[in-house]
N, C-alpha and C. Protein backbone atom coordinates (compact mmCIF):
# COMPACT_ATOMS: atom_id res chain seq x y z
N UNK A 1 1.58 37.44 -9.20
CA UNK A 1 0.24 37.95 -9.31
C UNK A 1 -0.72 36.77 -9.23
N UNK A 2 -1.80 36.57 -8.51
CA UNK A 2 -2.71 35.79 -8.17
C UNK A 2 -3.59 36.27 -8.74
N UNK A 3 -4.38 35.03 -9.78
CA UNK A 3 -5.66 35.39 -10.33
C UNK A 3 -6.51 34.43 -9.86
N UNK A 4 -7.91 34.85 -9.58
CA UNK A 4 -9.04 33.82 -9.62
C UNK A 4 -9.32 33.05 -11.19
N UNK A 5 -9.89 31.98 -10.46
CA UNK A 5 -10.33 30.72 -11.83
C UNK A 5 -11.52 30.58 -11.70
N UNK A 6 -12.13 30.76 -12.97
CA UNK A 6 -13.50 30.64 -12.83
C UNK A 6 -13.72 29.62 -13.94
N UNK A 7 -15.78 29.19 -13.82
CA UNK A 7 -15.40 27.72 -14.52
C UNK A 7 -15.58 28.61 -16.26
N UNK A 8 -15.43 27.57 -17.06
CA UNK A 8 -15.42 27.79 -18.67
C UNK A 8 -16.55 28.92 -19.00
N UNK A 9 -16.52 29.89 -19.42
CA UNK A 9 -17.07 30.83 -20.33
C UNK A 9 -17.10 31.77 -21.02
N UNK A 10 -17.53 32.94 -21.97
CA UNK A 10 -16.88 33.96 -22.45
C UNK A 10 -16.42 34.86 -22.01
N UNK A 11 -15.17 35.53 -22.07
CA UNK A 11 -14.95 36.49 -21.53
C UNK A 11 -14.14 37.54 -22.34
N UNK A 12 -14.37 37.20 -23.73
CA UNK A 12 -13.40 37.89 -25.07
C UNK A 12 -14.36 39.30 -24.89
N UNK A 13 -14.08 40.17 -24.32
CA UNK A 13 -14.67 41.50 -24.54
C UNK A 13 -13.94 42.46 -24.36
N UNK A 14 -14.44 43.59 -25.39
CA UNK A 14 -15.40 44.05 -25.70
C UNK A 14 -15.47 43.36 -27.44
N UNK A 15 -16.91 43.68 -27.28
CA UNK A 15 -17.46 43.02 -28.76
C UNK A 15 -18.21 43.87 -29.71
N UNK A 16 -18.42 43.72 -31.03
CA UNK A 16 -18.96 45.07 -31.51
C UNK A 16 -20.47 44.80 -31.48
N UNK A 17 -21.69 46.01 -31.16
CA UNK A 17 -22.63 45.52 -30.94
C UNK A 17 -23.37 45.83 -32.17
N UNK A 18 -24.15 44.66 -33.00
CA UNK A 18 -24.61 45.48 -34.23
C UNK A 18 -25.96 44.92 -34.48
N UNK A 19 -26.60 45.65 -35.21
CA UNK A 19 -27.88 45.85 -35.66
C UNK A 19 -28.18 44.51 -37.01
N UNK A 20 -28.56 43.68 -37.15
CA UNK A 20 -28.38 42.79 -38.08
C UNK A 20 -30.06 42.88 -38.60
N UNK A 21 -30.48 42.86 -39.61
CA UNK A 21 -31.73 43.15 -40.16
C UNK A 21 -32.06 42.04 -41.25
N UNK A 22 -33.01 41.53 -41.21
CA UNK A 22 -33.26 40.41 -41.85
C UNK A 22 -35.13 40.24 -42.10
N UNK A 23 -35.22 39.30 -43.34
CA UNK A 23 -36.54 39.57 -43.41
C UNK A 23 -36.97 38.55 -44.57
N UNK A 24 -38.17 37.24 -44.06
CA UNK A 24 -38.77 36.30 -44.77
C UNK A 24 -39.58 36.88 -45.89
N UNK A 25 -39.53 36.23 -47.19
CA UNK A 25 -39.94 36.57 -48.10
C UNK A 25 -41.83 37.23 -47.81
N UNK A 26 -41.65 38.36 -48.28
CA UNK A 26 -43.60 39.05 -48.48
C UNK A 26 -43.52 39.59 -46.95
N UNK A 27 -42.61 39.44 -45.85
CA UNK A 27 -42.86 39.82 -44.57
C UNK A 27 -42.40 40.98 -44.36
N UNK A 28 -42.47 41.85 -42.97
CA UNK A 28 -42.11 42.50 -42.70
C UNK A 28 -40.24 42.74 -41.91
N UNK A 29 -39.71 43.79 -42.75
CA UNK A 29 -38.54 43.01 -41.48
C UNK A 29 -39.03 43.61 -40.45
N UNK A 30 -37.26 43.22 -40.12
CA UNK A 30 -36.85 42.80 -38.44
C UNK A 30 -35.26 43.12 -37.67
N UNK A 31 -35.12 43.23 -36.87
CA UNK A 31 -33.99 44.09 -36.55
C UNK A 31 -33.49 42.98 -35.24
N UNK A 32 -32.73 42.85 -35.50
CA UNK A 32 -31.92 42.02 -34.18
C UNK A 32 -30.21 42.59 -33.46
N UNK A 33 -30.23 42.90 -32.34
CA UNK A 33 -28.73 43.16 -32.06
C UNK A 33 -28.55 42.06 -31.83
N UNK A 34 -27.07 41.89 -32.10
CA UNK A 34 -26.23 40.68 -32.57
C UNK A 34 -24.55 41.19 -31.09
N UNK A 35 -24.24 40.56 -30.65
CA UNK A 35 -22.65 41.10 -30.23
C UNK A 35 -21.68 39.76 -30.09
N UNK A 36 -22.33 38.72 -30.92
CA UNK A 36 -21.60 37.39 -31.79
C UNK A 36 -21.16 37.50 -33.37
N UNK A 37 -20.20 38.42 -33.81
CA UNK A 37 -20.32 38.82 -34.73
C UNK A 37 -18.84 38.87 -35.02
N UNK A 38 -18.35 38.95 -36.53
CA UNK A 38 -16.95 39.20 -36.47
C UNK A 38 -16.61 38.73 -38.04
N UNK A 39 -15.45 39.11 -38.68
CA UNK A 39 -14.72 38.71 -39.73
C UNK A 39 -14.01 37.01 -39.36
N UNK A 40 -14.56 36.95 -40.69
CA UNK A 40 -13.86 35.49 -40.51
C UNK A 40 -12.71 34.76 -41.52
N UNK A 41 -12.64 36.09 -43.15
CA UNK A 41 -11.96 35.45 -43.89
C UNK A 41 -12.07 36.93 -44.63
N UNK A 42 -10.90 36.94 -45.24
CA UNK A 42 -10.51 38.39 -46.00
C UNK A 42 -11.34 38.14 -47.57
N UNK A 43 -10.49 36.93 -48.15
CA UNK A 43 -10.75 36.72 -49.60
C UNK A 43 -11.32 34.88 -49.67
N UNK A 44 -12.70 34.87 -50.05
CA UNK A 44 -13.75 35.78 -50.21
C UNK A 44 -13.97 36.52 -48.46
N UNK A 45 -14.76 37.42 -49.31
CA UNK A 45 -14.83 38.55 -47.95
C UNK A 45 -15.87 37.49 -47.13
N UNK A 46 -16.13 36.87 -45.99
CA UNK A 46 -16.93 36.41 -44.96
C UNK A 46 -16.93 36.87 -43.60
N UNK A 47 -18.21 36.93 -42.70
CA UNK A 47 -18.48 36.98 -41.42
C UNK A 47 -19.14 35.77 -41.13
N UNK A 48 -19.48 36.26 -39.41
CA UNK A 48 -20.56 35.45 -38.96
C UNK A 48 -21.54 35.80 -38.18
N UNK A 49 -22.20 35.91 -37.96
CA UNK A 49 -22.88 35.80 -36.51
C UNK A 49 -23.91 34.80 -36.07
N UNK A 50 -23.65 34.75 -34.65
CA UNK A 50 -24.39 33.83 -33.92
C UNK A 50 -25.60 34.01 -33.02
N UNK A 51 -26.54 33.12 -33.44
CA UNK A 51 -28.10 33.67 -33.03
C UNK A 51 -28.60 32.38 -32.33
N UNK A 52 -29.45 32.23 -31.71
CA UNK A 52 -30.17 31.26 -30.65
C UNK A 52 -31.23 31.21 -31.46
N UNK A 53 -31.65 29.40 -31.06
CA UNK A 53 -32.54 29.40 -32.19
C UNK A 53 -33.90 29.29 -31.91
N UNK A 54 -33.98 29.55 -31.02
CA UNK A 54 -35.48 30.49 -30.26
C UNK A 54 -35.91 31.98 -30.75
N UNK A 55 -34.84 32.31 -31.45
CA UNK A 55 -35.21 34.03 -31.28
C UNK A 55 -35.87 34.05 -32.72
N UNK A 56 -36.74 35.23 -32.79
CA UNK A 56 -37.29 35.42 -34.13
C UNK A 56 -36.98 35.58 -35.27
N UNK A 57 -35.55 36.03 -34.77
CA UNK A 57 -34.70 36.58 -36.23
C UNK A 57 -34.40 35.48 -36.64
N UNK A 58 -34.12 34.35 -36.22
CA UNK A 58 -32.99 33.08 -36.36
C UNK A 58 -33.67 32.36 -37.79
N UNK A 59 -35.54 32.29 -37.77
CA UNK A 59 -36.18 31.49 -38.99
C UNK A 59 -36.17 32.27 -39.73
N UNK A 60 -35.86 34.19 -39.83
CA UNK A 60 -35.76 34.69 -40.97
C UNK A 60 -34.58 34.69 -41.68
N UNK A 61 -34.07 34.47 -41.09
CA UNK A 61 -32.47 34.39 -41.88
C UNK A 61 -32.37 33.16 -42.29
N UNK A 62 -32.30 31.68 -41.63
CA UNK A 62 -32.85 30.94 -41.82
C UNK A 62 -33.31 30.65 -43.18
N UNK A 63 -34.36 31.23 -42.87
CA UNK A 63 -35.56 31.06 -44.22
C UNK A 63 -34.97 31.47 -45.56
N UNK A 64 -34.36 32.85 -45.26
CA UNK A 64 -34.26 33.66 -46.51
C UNK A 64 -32.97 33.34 -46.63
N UNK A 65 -32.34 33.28 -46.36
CA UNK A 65 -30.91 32.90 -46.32
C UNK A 65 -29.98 34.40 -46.73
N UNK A 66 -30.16 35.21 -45.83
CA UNK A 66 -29.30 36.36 -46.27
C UNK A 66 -29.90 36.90 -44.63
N UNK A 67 -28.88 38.21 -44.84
CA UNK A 67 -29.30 39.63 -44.02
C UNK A 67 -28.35 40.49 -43.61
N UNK A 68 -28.37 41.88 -43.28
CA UNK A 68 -27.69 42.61 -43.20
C UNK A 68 -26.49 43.07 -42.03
N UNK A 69 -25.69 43.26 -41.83
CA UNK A 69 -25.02 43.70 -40.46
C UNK A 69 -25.13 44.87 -40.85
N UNK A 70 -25.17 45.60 -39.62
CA UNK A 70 -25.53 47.38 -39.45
C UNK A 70 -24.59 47.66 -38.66
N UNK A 71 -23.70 48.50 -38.87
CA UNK A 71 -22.96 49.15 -37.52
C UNK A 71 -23.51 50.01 -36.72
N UNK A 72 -23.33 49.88 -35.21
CA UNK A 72 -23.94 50.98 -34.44
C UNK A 72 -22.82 52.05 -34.13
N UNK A 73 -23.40 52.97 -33.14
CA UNK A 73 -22.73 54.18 -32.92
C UNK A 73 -23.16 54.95 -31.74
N UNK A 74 -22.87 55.90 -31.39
CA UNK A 74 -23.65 56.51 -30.11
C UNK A 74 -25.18 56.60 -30.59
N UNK A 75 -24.82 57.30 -31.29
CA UNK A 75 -26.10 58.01 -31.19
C UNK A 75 -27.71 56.99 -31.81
N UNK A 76 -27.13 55.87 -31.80
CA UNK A 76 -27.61 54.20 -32.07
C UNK A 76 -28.19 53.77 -31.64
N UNK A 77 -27.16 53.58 -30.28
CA UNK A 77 -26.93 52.82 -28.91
C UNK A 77 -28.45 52.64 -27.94
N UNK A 78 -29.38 53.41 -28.02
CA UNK A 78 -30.64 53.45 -27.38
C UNK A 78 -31.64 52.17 -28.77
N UNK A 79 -31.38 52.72 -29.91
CA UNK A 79 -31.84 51.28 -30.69
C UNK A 79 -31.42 50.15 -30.52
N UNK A 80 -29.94 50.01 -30.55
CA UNK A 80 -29.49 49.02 -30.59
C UNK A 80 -29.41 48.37 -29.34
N UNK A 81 -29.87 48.51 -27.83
CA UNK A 81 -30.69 48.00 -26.94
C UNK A 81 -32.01 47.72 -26.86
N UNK A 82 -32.55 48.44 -28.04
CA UNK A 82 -33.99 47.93 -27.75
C UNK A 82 -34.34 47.04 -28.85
N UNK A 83 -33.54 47.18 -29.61
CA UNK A 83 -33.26 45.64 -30.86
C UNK A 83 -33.14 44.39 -30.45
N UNK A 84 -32.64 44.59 -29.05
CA UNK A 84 -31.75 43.69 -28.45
C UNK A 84 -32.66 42.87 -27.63
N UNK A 85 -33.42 44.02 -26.88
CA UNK A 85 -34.32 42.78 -26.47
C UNK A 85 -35.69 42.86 -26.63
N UNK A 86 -36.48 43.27 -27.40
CA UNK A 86 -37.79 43.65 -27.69
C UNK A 86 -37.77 42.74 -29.05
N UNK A 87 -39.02 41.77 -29.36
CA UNK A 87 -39.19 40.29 -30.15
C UNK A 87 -39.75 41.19 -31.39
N UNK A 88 -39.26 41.19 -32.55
CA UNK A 88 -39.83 41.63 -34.28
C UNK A 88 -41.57 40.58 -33.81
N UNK A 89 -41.63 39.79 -33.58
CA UNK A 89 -42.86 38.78 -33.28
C UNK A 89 -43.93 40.09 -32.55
N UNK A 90 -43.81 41.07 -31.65
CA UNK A 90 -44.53 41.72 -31.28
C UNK A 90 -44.33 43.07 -31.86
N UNK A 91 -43.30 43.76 -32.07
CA UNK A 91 -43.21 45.14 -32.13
C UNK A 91 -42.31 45.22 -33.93
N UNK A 92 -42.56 46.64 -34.60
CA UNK A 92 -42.49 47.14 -35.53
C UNK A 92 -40.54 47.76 -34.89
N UNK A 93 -39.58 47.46 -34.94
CA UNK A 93 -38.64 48.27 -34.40
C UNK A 93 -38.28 49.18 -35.42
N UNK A 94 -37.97 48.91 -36.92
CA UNK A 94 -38.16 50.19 -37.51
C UNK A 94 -38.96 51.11 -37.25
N UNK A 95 -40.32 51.37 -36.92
CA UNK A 95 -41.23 52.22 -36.75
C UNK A 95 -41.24 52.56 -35.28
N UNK A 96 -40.58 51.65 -34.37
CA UNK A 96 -40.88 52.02 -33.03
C UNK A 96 -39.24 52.72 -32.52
N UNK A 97 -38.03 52.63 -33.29
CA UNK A 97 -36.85 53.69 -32.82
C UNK A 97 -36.72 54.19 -34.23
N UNK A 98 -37.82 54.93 -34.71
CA UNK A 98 -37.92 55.52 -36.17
C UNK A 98 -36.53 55.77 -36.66
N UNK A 99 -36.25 54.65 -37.50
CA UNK A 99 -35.04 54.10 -38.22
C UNK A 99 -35.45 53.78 -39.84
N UNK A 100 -34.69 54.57 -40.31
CA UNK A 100 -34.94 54.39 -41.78
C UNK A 100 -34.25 53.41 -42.55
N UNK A 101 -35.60 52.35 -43.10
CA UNK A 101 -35.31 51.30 -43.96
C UNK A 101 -34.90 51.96 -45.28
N UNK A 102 -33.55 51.20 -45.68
CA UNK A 102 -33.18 51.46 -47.09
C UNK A 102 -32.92 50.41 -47.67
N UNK A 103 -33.45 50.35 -49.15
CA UNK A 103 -32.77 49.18 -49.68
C UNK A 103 -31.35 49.20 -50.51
N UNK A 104 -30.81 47.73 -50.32
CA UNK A 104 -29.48 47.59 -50.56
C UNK A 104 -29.36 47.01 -52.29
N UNK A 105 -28.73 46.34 -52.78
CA UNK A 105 -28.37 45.64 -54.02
C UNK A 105 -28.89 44.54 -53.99
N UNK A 106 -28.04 43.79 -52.72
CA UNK A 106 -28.18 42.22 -53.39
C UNK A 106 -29.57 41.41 -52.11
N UNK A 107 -29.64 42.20 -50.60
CA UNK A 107 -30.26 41.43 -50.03
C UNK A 107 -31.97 42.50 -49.92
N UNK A 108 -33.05 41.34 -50.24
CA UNK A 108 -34.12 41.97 -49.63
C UNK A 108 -34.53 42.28 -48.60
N UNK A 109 -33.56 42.41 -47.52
CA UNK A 109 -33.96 42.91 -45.89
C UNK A 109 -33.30 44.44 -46.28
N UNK A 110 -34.09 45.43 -45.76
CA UNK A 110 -33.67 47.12 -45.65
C UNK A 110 -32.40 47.09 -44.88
N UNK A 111 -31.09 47.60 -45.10
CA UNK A 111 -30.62 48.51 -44.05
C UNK A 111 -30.72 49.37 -43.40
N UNK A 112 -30.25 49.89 -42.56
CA UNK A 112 -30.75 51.32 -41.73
C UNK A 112 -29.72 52.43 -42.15
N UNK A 113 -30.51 53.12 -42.39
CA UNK A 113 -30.03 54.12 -43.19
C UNK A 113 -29.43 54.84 -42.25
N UNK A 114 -29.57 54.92 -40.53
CA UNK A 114 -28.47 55.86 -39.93
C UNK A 114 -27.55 55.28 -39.62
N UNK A 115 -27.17 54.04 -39.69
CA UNK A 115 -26.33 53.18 -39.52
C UNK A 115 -24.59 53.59 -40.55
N UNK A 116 -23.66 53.92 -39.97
CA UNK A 116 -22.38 54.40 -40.70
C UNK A 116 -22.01 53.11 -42.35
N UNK A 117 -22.49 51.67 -41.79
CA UNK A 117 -21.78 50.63 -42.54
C UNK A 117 -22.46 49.67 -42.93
N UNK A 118 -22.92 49.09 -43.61
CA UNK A 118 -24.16 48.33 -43.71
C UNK A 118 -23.30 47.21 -44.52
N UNK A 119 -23.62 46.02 -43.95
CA UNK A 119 -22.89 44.45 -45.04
C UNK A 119 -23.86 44.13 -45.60
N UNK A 120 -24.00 43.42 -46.34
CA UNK A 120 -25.00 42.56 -46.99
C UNK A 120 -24.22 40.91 -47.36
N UNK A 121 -25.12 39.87 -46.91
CA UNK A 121 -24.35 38.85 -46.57
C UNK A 121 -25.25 38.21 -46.65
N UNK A 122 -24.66 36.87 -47.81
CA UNK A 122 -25.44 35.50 -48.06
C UNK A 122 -25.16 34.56 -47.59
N UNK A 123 -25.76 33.55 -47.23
CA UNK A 123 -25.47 32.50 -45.45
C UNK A 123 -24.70 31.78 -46.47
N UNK A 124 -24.25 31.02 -46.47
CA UNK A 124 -23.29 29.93 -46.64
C UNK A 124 -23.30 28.28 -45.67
N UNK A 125 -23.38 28.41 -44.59
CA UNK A 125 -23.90 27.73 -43.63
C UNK A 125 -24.09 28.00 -42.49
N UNK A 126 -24.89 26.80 -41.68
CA UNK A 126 -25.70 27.18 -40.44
C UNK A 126 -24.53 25.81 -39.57
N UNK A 127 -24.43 26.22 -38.56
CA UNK A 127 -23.15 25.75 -37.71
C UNK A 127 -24.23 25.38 -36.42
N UNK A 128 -24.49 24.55 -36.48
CA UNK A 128 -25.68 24.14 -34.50
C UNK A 128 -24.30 24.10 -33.59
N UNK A 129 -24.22 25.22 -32.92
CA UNK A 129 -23.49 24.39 -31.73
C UNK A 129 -23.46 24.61 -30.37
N UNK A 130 -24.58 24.54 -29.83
CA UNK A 130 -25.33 24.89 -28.91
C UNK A 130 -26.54 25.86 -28.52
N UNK A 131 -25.93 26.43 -27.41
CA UNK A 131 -27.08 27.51 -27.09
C UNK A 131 -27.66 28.57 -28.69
N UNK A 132 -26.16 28.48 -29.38
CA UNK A 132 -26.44 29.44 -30.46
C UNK A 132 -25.81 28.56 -32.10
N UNK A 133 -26.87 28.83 -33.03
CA UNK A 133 -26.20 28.36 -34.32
C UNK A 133 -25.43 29.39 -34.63
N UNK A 134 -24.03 29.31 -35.41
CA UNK A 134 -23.34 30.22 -36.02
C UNK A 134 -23.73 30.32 -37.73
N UNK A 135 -24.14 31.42 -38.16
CA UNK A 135 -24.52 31.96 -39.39
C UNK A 135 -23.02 32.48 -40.10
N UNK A 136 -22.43 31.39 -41.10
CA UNK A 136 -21.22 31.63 -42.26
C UNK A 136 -22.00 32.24 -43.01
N UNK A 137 -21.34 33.66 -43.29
CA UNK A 137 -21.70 34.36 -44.17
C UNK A 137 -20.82 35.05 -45.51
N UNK A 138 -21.42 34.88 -46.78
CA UNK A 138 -20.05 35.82 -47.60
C UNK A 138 -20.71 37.24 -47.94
N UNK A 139 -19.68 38.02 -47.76
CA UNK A 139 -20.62 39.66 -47.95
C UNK A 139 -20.45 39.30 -49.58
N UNK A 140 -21.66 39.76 -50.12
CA UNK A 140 -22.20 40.52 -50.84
C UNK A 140 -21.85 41.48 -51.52
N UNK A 141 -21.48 42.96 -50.23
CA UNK A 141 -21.40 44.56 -51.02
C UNK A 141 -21.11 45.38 -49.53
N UNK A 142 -21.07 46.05 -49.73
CA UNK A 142 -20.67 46.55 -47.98
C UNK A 142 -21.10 48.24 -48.52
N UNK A 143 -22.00 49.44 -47.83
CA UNK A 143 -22.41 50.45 -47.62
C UNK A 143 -21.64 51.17 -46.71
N UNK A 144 -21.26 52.44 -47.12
CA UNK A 144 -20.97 53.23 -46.47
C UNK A 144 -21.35 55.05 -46.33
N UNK A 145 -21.31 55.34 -45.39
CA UNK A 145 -21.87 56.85 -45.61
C UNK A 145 -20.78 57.69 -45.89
N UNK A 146 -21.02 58.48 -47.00
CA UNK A 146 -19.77 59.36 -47.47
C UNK A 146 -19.52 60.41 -46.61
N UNK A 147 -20.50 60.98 -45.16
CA UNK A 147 -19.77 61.84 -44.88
C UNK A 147 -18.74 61.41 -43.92
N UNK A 148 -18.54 60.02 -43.61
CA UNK A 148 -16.93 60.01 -43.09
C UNK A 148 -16.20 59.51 -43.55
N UNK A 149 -16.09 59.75 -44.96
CA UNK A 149 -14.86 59.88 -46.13
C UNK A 149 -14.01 61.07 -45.76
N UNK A 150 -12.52 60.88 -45.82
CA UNK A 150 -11.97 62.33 -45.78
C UNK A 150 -11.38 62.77 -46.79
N UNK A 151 -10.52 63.76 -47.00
CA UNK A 151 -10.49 64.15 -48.86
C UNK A 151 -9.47 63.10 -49.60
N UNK A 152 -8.89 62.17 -49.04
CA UNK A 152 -8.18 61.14 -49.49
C UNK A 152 -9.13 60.29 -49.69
N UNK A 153 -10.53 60.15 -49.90
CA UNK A 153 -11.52 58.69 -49.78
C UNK A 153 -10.99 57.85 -48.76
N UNK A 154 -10.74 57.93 -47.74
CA UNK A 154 -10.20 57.49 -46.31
C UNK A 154 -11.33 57.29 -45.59
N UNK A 155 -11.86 55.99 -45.40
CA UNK A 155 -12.79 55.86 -44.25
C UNK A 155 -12.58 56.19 -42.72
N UNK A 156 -13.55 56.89 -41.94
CA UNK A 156 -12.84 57.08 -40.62
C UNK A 156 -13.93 56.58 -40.06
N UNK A 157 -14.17 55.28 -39.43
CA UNK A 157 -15.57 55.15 -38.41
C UNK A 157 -15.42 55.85 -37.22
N UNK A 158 -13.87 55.91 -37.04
CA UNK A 158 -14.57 56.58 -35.55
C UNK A 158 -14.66 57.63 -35.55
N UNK A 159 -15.15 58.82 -36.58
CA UNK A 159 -15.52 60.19 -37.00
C UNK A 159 -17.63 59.68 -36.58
N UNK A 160 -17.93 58.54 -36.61
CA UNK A 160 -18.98 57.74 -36.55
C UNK A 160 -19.40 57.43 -34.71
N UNK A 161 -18.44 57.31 -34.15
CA UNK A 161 -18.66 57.23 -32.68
C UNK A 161 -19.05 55.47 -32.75
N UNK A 162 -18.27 54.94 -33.01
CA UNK A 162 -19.14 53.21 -32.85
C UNK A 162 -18.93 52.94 -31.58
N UNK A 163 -19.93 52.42 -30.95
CA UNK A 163 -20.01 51.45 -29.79
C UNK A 163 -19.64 49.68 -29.95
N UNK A 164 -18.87 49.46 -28.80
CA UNK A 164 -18.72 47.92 -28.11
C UNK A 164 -19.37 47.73 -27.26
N UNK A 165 -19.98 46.58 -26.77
CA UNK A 165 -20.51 45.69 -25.80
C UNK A 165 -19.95 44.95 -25.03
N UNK A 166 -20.07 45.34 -23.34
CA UNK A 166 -19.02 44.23 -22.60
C UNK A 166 -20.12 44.04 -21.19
N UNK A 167 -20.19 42.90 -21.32
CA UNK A 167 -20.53 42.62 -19.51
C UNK A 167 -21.98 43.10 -19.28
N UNK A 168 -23.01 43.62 -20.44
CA UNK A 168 -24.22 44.29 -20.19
C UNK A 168 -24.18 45.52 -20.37
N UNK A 169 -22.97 46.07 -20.66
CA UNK A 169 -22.73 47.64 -20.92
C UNK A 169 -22.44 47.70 -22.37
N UNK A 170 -22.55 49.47 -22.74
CA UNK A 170 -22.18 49.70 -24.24
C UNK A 170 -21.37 50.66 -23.67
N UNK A 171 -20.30 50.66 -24.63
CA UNK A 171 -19.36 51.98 -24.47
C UNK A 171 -18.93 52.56 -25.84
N UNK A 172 -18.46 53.53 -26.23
CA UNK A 172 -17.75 54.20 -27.08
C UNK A 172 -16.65 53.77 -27.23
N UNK A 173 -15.79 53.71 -28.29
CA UNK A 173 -14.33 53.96 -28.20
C UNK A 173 -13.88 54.46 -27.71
N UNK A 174 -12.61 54.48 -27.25
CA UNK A 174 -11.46 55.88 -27.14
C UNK A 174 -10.49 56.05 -27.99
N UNK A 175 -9.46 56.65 -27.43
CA UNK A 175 -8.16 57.78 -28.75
C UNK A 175 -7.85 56.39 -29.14
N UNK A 176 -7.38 56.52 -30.38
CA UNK A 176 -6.04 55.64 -31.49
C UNK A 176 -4.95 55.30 -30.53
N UNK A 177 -4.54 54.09 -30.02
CA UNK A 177 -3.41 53.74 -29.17
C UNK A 177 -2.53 53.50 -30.25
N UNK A 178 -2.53 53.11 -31.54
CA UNK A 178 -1.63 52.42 -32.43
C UNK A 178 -2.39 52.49 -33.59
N UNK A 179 -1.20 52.59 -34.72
CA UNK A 179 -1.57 51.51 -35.70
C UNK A 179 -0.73 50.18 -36.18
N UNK A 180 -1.11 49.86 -37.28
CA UNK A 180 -0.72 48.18 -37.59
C UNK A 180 0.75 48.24 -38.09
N UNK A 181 1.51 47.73 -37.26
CA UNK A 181 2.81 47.50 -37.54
C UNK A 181 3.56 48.74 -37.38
N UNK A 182 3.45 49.31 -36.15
CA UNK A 182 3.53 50.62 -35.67
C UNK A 182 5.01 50.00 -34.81
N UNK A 183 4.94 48.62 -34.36
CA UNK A 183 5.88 48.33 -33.22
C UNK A 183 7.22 48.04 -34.17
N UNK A 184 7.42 47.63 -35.32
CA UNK A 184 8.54 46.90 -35.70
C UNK A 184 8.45 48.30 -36.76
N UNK A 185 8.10 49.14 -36.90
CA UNK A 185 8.50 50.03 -38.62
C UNK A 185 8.94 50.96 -37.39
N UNK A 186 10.41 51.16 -38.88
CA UNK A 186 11.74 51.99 -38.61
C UNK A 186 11.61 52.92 -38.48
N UNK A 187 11.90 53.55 -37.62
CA UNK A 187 12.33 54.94 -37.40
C UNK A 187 12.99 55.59 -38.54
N UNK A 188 12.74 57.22 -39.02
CA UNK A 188 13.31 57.81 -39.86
C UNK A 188 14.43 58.70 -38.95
N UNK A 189 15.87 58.45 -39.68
CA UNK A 189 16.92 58.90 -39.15
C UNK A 189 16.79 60.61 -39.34
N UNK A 190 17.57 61.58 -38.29
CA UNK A 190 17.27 62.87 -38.66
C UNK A 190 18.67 63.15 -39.15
């Protein structure tokens, strides 16, 4: 099989695309899609995400040293493009993809209340390493909406419809291919 080589860049996709909300003390927030984002350590619980340090969101988080990850979903997916590229510096995006600010416990930036999963996450450090600083974060508290609990208290996001990001596109999930350690657990004899 012959593959083309192309020069060095990302190509780890699909990525999850999320709503990250953040907000300088007495200000208004602010809503940023993020699709540099990810777990980075179980215990303590940490993420990250990575922001350019041109963008508006970058001095509020920055500043305040916290902010939220939001999970998106279909029915999201039209916010969470226009999060994406429309500047908190000009436009109200809570008020302009009428998204309900809620407040959380520990961080003063709102979550979005249609959002399935909401983190709350205190920076830890700021990583420069290039085009984008990486934001170490330790969660906080993590939100969830009870109606996709099932009668076991079983979280199901994808009862939630979450979207990934690849290549300029958003897509949905599809069916359950597996679960974890599905390949090596034994068969029950009949």
């Amino acid at each position: 099989m012959e593959k083309e080589f192309w020069k060095a860049g990302n190509m780890l996709y699909p990525l999850p695309a999320v709503m990250v909300t953040c907000q300088r003390a007495g200000g208004k927030p602010n809503i940023i899609t993020i699709g540099w984002t990810g777990t980075i350590c179980t215990n303590p619980a940490m993420v990250y995400i990575s922001v350019r340090p041109e963008r508006y969101s970058y001095e509020l988080i920055k500043e305040s040293g916290e902010f939220i990850i939001n999970l998106t979903t279909k029915s999201l997916v039209k916010a969470a493009d226009y999060c994406g590229v429309k500047s908190g510096k000009d436009v109200d995006k809570f008020k302009e993809m009428k998204l309900t600010p809620v407040m959380g416990k520990f961080v003063q930036a709102p979550m979005i209340g249609e959002s399935p999963v909401n983190i709350e996450c205190r920076v830890k450090q700021i990583i420069p390493l290039g085009s984008h600083h990486m934001f170490i974060a330790e969660v906080l508290g993590v939100h969830v909406d009870g109606k996709y609990l099932n009668d076991t208290g079983k979280f199901q996001l994808n009862k939630a419809q979450p979207i990934v990001y690849s290549h300029g596109e958003y897509y949905g999930l599809g069916e359950m291919v597996g679960t974890f350690g599905y390949s090596v657990k034994k068969r029950k004899q009949k």
